[in-house]
PDB file of N, CA and C in Angstrom:
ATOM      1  N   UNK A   1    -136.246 223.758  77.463  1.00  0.00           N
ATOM      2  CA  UNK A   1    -137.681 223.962  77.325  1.00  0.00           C
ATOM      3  C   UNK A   1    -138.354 222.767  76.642  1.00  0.00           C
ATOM      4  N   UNK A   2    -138.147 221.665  77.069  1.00  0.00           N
ATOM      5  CA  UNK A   2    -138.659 220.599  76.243  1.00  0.00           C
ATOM      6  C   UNK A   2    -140.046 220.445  76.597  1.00  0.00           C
ATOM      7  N   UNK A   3    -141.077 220.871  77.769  1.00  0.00           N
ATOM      8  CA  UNK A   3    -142.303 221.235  77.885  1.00  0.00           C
ATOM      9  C   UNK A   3    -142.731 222.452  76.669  1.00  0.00           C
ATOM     10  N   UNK A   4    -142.080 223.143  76.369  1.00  0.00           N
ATOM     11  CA  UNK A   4    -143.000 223.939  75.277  1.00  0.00           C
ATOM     12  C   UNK A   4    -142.304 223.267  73.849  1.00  0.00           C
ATOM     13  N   UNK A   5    -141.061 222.753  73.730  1.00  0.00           N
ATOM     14  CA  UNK A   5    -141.098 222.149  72.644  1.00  0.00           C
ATOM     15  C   UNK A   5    -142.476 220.859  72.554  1.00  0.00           C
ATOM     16  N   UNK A   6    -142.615 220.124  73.210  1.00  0.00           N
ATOM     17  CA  UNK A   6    -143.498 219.374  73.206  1.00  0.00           C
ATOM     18  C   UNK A   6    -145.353 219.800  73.192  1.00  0.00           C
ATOM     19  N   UNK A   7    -145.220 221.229  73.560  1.00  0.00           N
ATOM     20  CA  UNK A   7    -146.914 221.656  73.511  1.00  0.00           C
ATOM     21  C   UNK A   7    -146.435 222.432  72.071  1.00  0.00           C
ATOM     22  N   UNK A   8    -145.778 222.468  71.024  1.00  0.00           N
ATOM     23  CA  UNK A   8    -145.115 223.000  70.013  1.00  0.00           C
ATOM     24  C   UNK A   8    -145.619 221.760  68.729  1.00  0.00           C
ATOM     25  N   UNK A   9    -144.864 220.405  69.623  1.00  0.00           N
ATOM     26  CA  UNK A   9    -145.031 219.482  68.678  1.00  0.00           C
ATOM     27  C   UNK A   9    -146.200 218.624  68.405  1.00  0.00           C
ATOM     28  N   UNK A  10    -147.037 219.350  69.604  1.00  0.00           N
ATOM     29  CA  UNK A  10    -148.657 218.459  69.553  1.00  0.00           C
ATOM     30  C   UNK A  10    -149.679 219.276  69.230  1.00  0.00           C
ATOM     31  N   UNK A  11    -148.856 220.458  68.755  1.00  0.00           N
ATOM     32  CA  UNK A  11    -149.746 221.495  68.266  1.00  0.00           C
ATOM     33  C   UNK A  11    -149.916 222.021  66.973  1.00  0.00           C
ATOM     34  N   UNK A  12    -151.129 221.641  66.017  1.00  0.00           N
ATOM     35  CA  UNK A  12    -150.827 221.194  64.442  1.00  0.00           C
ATOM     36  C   UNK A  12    -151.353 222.256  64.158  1.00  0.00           C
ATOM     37  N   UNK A  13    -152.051 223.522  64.920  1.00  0.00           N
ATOM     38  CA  UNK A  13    -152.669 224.562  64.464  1.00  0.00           C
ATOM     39  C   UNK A  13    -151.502 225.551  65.045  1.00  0.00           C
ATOM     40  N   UNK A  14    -150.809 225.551  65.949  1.00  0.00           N
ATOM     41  CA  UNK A  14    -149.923 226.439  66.147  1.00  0.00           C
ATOM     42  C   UNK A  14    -148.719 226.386  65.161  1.00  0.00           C
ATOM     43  N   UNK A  15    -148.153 224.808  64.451  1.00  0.00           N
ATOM     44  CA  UNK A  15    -147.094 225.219  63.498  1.00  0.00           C
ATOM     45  C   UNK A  15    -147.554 225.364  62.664  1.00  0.00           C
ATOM     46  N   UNK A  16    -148.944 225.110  62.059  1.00  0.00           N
ATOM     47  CA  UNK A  16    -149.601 225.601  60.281  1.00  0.00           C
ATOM     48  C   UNK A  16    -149.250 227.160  60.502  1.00  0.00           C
ATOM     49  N   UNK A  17    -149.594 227.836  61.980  1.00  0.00           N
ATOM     50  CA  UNK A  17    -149.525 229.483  61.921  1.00  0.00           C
ATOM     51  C   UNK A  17    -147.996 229.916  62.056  1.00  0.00           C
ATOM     52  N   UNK A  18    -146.925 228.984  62.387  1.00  0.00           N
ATOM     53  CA  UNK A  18    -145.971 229.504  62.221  1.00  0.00           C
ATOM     54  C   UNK A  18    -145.167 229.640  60.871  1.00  0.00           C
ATOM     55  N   UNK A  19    -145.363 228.080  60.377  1.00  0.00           N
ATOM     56  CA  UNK A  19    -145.192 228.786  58.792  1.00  0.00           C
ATOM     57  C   UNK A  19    -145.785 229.298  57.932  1.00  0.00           C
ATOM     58  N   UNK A  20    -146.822 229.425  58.010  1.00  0.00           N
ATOM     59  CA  UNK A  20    -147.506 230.360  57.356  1.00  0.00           C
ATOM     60  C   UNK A  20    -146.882 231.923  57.400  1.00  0.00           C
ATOM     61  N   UNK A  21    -146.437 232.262  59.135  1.00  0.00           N
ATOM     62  CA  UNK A  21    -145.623 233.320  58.910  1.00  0.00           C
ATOM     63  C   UNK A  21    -144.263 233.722  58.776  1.00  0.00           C
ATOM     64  N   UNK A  22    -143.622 232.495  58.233  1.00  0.00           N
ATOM     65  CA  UNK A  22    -142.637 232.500  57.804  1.00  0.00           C
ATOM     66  C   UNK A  22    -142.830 232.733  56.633  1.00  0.00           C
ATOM     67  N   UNK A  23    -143.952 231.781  56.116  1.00  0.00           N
ATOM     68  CA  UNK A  23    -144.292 232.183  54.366  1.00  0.00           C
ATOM     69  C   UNK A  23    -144.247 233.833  54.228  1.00  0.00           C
ATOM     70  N   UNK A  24    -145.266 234.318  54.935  1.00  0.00           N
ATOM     71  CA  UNK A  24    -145.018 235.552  54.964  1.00  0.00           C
ATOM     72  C   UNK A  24    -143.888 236.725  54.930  1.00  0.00           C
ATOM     73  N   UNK A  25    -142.948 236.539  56.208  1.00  0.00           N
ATOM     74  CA  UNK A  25    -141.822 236.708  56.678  1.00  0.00           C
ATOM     75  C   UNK A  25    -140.561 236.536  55.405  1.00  0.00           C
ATOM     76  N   UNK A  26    -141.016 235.513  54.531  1.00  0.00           N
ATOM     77  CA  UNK A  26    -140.032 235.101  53.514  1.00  0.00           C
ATOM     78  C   UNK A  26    -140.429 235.774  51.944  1.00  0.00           C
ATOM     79  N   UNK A  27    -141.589 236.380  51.888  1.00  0.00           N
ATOM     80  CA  UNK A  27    -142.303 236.724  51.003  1.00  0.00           C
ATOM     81  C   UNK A  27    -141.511 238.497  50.797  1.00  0.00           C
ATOM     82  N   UNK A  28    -142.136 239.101  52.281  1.00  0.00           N
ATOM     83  CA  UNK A  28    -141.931 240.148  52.781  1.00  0.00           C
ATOM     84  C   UNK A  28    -139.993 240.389  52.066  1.00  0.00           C
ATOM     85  N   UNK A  29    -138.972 239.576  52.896  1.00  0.00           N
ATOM     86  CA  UNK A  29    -137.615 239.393  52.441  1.00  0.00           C
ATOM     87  C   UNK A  29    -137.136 239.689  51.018  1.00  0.00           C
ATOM     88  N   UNK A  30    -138.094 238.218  50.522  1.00  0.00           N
ATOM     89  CA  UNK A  30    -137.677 238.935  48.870  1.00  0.00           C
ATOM     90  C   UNK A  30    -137.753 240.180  48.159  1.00  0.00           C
ATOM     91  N   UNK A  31    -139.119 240.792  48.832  1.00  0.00           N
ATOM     92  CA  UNK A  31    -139.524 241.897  47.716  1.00  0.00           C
ATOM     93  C   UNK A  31    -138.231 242.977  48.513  1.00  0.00           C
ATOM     94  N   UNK A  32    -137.885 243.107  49.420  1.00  0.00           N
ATOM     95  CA  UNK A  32    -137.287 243.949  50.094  1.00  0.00           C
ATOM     96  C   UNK A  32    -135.673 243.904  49.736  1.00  0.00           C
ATOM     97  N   UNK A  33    -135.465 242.534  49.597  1.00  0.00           N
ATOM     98  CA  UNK A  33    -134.093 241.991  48.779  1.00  0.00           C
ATOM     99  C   UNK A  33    -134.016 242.780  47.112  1.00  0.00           C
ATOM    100  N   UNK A  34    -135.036 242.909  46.371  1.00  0.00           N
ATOM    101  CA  UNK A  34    -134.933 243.395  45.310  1.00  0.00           C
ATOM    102  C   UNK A  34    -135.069 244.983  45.111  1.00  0.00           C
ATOM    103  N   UNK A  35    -134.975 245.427  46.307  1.00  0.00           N
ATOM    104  CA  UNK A  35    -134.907 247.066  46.463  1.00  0.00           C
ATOM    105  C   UNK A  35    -133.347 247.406  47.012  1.00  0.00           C
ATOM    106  N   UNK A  36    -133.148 246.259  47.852  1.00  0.00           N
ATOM    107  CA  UNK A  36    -131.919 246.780  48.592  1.00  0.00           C
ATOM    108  C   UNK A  36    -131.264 245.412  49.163  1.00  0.00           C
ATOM    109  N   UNK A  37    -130.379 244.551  48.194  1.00  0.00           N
ATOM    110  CA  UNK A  37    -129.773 243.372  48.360  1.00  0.00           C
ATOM    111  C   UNK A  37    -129.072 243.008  49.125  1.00  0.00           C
ATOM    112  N   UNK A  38    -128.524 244.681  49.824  1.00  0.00           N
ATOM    113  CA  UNK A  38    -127.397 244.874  51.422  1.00  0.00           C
ATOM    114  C   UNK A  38    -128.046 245.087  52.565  1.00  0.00           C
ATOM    115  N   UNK A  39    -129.484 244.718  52.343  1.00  0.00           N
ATOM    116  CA  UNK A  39    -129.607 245.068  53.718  1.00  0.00           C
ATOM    117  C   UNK A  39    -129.154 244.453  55.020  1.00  0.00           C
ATOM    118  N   UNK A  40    -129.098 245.156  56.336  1.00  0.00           N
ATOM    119  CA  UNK A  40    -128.402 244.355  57.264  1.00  0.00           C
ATOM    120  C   UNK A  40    -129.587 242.972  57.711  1.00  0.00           C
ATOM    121  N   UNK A  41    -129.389 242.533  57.387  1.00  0.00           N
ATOM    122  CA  UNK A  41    -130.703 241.103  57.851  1.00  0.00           C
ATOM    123  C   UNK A  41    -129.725 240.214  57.939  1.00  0.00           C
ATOM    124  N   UNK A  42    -129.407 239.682  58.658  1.00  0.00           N
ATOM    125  CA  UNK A  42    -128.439 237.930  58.801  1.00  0.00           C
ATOM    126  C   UNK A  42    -129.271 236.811  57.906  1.00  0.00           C
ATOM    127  N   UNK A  43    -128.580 236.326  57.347  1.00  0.00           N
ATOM    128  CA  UNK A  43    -129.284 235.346  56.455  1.00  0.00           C
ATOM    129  C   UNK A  43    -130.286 235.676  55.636  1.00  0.00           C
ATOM    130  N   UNK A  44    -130.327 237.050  54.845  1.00  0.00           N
ATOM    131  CA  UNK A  44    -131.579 237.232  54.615  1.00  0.00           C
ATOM    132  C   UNK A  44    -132.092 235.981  53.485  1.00  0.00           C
ATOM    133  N   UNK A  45    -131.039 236.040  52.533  1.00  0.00           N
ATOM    134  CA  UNK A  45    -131.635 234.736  51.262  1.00  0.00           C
ATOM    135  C   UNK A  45    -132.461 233.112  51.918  1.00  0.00           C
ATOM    136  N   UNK A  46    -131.601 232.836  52.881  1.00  0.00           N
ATOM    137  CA  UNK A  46    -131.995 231.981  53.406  1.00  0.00           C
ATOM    138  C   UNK A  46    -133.584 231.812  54.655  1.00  0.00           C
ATOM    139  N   UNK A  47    -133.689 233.234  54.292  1.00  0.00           N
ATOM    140  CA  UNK A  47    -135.508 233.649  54.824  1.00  0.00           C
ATOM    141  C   UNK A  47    -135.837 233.298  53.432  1.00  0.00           C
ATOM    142  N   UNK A  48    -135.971 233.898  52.597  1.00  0.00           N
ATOM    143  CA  UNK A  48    -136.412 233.652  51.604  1.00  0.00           C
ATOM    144  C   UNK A  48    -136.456 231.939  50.987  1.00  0.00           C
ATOM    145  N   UNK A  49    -135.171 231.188  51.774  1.00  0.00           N
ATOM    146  CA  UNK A  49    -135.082 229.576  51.403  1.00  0.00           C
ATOM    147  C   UNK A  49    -136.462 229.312  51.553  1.00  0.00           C
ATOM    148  N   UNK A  50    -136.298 229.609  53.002  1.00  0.00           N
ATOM    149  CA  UNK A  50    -136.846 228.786  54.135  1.00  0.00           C
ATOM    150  C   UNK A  50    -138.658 228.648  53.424  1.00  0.00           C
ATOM    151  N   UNK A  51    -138.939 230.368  52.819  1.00  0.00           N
ATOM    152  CA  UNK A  51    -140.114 230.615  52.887  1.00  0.00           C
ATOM    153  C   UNK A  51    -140.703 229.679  51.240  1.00  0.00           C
ATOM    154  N   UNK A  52    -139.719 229.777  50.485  1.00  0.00           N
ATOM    155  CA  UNK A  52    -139.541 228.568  49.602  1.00  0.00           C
ATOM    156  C   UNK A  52    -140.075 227.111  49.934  1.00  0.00           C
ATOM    157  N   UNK A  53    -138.969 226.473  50.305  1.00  0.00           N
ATOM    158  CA  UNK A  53    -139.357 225.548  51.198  1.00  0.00           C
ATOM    159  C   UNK A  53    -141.001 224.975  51.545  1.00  0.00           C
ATOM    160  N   UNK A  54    -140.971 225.631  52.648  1.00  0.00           N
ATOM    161  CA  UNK A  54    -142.730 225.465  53.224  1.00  0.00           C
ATOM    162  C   UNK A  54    -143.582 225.650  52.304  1.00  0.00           C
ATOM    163  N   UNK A  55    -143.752 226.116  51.103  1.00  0.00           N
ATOM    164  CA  UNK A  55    -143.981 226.443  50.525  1.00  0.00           C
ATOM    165  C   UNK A  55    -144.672 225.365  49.317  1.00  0.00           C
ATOM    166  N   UNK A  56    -143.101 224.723  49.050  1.00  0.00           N
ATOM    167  CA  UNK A  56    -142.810 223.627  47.919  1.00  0.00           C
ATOM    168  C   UNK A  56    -142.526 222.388  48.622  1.00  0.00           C
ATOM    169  N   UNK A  57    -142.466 222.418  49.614  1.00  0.00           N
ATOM    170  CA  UNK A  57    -141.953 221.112  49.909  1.00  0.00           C
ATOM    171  C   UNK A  57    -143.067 220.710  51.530  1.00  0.00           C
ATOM    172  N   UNK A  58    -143.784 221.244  51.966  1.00  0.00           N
ATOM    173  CA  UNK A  58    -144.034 221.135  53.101  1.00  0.00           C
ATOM    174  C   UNK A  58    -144.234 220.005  53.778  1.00  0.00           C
ATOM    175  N   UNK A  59    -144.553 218.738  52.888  1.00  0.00           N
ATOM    176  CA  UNK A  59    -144.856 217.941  53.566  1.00  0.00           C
ATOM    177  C   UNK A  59    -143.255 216.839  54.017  1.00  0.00           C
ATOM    178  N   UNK A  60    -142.183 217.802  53.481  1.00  0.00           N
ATOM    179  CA  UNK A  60    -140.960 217.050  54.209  1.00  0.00           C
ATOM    180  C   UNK A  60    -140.667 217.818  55.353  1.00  0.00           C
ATOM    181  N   UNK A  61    -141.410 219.037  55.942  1.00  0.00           N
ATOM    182  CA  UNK A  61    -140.530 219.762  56.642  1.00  0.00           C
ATOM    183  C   UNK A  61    -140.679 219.455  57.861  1.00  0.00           C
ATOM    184  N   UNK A  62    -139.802 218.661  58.502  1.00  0.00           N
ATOM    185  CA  UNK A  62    -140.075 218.302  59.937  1.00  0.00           C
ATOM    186  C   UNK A  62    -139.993 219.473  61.155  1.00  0.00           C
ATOM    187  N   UNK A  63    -141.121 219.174  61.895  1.00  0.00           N
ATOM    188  CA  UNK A  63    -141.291 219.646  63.341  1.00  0.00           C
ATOM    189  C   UNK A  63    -139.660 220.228  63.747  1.00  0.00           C
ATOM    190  N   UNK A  64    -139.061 219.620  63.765  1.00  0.00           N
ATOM    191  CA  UNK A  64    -137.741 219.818  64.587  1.00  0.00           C
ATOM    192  C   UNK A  64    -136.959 221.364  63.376  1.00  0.00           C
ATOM    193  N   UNK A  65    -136.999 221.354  62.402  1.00  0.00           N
ATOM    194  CA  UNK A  65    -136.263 222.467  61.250  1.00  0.00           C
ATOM    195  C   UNK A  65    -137.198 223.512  61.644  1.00  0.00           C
ATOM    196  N   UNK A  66    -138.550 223.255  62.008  1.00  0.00           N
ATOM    197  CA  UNK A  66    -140.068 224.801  62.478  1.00  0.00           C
ATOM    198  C   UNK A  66    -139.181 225.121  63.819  1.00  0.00           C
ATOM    199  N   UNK A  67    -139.057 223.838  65.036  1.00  0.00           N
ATOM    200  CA  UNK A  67    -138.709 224.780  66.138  1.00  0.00           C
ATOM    201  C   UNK A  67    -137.452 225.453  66.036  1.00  0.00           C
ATOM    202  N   UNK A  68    -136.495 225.174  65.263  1.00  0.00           N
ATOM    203  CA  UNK A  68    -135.147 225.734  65.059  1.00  0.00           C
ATOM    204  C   UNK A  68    -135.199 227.248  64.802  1.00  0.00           C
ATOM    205  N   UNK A  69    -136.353 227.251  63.817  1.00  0.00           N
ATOM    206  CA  UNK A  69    -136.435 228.470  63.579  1.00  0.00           C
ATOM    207  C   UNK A  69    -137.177 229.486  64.138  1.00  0.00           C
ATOM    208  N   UNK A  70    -137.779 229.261  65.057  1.00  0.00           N
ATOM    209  CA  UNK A  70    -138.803 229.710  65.792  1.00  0.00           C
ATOM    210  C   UNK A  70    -137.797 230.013  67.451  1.00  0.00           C
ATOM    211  N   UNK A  71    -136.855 229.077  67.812  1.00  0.00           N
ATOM    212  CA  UNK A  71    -136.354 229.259  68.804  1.00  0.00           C
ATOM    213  C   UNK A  71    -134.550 230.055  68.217  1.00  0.00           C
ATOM    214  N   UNK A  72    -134.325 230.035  66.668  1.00  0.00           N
ATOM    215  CA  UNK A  72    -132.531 230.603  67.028  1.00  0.00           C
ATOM    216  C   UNK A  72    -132.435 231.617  65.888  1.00  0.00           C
ATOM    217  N   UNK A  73    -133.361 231.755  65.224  1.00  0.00           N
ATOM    218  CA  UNK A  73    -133.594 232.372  63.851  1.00  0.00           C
ATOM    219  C   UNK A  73    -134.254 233.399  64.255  1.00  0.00           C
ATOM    220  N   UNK A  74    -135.885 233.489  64.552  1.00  0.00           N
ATOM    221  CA  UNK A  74    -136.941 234.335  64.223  1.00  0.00           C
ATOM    222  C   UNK A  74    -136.315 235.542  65.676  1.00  0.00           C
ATOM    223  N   UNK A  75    -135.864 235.019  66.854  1.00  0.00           N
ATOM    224  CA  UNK A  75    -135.415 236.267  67.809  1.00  0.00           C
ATOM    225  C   UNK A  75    -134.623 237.368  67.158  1.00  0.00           C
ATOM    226  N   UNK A  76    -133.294 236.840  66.575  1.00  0.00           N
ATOM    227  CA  UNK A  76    -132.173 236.893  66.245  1.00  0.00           C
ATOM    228  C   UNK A  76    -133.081 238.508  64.606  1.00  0.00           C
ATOM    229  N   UNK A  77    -133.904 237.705  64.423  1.00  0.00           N
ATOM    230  CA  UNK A  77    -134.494 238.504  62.761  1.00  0.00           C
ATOM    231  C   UNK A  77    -135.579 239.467  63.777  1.00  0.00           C
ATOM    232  N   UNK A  78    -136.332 239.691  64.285  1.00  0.00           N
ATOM    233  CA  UNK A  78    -136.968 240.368  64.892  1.00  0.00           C
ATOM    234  C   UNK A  78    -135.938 241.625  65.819  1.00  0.00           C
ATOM    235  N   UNK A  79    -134.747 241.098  66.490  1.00  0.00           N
ATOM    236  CA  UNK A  79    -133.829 242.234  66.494  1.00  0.00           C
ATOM    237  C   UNK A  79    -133.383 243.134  66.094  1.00  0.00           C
ATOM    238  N   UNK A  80    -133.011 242.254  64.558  1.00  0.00           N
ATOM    239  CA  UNK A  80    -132.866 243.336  63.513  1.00  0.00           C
ATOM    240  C   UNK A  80    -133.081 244.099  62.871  1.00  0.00           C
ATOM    241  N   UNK A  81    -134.762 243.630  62.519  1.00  0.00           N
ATOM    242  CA  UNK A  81    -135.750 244.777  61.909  1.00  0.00           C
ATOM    243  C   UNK A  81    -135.944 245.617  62.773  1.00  0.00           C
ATOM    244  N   UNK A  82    -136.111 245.267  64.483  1.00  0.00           N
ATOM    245  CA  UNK A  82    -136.208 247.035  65.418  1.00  0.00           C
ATOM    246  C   UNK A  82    -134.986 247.449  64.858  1.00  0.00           C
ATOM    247  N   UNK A  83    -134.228 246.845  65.069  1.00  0.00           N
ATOM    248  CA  UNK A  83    -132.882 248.219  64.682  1.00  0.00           C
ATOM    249  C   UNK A  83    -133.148 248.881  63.006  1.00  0.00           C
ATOM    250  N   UNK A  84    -133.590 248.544  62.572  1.00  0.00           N
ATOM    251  CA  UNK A  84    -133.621 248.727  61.395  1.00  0.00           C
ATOM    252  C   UNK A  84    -134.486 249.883  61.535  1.00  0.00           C
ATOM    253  N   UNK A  85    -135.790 250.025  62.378  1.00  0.00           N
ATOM    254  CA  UNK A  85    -136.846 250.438  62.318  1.00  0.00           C
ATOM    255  C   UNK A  85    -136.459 251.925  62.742  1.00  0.00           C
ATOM    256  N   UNK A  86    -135.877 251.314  63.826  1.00  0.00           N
ATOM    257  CA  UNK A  86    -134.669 252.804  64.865  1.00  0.00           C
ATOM    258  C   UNK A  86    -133.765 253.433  63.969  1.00  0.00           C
ATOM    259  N   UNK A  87    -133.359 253.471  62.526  1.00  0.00           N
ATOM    260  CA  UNK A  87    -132.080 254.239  62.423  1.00  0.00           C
ATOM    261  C   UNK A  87    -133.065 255.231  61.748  1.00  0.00           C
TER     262      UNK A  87
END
């Protein structure tokens, strides 16, 4: 998909909104981490890095670490919370 990676990477209002909802997404993690530290989430701490990160550091975070997470991460975490949602 290097056509939508590329309308991805010329798009400065579409990744401000993606981390932003990661900020979110990572916000959401923690408080949920401090109720229940087992939950089934893959990587959950590392949502919480991530949401760190963007956060504190944004102006190192390259384009290429947003689509990573947007294309092998955010599917993978959106799976889980339906199941989560379902038991």
């Amino acid at each position: 998909a290097p056509k939508v990676y590329d309308d991805f990477y010329s798009n400065l209002c579409l990744r401000r909104a993606v981390e932003r909802n990661i900020e979110i997404i990572g916000e959401a993690m923690n408080r949920i981490l401090k109720v229940d530290k087992d939950i089934a989430i893959t990587n959950s701490r590392k949502i919480v890095d991530a949401r760190n990160y963007i956060i504190h550091g944004y102006d190192s975070l390259s384009v290429d670490i947003l689509w990573s997470m947007v294309i092998n991460h955010l599917p993978k975490l959106r799976n889980e919370v339906i199941a989560l949602l379902n038991i």
